[in-house]
Protein backbone atom coordinates (compact mmCIF):
# COMPACT_ATOMS: atom_id res chain seq x y z
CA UNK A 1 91.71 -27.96 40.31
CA UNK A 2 92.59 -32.00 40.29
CA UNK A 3 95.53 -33.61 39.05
CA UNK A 4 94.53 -36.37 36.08
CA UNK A 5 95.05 -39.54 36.58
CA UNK A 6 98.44 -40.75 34.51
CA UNK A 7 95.84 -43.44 32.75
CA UNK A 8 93.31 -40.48 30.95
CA UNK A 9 96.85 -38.71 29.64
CA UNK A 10 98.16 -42.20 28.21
CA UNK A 11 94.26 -43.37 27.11
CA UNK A 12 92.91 -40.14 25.69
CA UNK A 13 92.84 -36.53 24.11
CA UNK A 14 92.13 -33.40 25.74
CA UNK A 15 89.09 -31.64 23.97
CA UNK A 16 88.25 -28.75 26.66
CA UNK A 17 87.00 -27.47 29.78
CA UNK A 18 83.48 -27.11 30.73
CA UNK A 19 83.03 -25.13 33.90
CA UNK A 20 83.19 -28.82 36.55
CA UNK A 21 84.57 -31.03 33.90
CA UNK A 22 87.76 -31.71 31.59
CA UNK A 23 86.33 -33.38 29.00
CA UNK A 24 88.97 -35.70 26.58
CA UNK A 25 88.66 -37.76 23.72
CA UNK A 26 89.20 -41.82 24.61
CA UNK A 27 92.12 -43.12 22.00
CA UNK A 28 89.35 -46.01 20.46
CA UNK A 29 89.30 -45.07 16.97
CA UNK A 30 86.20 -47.89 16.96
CA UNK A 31 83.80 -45.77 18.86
CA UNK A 32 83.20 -42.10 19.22
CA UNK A 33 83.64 -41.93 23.41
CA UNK A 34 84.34 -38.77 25.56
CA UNK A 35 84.64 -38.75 29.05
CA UNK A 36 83.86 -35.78 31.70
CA UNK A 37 85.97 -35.56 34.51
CA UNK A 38 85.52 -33.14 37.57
CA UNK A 39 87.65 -30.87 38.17
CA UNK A 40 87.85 -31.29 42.33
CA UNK A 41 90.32 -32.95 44.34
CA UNK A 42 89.90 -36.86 45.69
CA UNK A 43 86.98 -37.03 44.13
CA UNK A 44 85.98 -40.77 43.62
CA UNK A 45 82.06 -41.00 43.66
CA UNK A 46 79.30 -38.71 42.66
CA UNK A 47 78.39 -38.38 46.03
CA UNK A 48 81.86 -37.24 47.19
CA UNK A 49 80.50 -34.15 45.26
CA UNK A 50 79.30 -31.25 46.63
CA UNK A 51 74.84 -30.99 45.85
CA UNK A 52 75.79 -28.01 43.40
CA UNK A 53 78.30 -29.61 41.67
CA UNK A 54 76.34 -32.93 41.38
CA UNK A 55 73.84 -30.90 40.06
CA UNK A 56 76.02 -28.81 37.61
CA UNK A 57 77.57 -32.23 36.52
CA UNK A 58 74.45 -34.03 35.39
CA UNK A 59 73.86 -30.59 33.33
CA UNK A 60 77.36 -31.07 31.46
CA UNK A 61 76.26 -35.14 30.99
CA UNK A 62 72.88 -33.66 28.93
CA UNK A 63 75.32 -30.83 27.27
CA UNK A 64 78.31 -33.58 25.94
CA UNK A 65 75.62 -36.03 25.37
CA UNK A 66 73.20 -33.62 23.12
CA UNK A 67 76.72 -32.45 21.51
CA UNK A 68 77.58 -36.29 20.77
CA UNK A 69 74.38 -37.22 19.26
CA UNK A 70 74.64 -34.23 16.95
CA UNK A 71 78.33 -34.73 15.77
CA UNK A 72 77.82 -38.38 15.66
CA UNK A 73 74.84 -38.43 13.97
CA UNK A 74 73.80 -41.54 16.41
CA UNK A 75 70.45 -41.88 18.71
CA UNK A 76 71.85 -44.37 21.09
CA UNK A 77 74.83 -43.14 23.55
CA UNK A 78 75.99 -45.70 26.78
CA UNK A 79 76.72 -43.32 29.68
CA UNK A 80 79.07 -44.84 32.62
CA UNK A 81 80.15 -44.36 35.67
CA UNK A 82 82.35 -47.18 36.57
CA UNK A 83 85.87 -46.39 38.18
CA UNK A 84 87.19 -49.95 38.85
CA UNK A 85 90.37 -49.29 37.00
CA UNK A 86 90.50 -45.09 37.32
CA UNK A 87 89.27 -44.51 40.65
CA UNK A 88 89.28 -40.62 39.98
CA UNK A 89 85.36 -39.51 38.99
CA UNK A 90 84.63 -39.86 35.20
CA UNK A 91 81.71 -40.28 33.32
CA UNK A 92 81.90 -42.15 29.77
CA UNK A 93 79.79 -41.05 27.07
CA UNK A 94 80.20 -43.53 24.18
CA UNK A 95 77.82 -43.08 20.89
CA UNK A 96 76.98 -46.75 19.96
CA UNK A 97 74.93 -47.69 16.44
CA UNK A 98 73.26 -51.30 16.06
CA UNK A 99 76.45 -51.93 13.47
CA UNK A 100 79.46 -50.91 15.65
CA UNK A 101 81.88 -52.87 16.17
CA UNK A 102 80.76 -54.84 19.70
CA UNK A 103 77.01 -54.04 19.70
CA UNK A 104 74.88 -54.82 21.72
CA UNK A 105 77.63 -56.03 23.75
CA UNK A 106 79.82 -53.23 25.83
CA UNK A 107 83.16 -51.60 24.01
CA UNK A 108 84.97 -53.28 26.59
CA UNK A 109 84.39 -56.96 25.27
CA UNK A 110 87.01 -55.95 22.48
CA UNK A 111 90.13 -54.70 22.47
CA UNK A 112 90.01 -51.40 20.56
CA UNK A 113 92.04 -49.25 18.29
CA UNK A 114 93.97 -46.30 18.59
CA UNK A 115 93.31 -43.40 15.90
CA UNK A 116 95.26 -42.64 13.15
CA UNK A 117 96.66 -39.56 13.71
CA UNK A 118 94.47 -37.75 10.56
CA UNK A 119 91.65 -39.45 12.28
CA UNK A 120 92.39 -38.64 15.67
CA UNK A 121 92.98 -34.85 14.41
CA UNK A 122 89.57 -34.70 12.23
CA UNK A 123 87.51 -35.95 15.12
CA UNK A 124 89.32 -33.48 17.80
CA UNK A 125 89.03 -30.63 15.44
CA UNK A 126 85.01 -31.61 14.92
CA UNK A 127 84.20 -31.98 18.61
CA UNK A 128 86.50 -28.67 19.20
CA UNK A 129 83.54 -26.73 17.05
CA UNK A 130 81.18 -28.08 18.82
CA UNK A 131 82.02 -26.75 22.51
């Protein structure tokens, strides 16, 4: 099993464990956003995986992202892979509507906001359900 990086304990929630992936709650009360992290050591690329485990993590992708539109009641969901901050692999699944708050542009352009804590619990506790 990998160590987190120090940034996804300080940025976001811990939901639960799939069988490659931690997957935790980003701290943007503005948009619903998970990301899946692999659980494997200096992992930094998709292609530092294994072929199974690239393979088992594009299954967990469809799982969170079939789980997100469901709970979130959106059709539209931004999946990224970007790493320039957080080299460690992870894969953000956002659920974006045409009235969010920085659509069409990325949640990125704007600084967001960290959930109340009934907020932060009510979401947790819904996503919790759904895994």
């Amino acid at each position: 099993m990998n160590k987190l990086n120090k940034n996804f304990l300080i940025s976001s929630h811990y939901i639960g464990d799939l069988k490659l992936c931690t997957v935790r709650l980003m701290d943007n009360e503005k948009f619903p956003w998970i990301i899946l992290i692999p659980k494997r050591k200096e992992v930094t690329d998709i292609t530092d995986l294994n072929s199974k485990d690239q393979t088992l993590l594009m299954k967990e992708i469809v799982h969170v992202s079939k789980i997100m539109k469901k709970v979130f009641k959106t059709t539209k969901l931004n999946l990224e892979k970007i790493g320039n901050i957080v080299p460690q692999l992870h894969i953000h699944i956002i659920a974006r509507y045409q009235n969010d708050y920085t659509w069409p542009l990325s949640v990125w352009v704007k600084k967001g906001k960290i959930y109340s804590k009934d907020k932060l619990n009510l979401v947790l506790n819904k996503l919790r359900r759904s895994f």
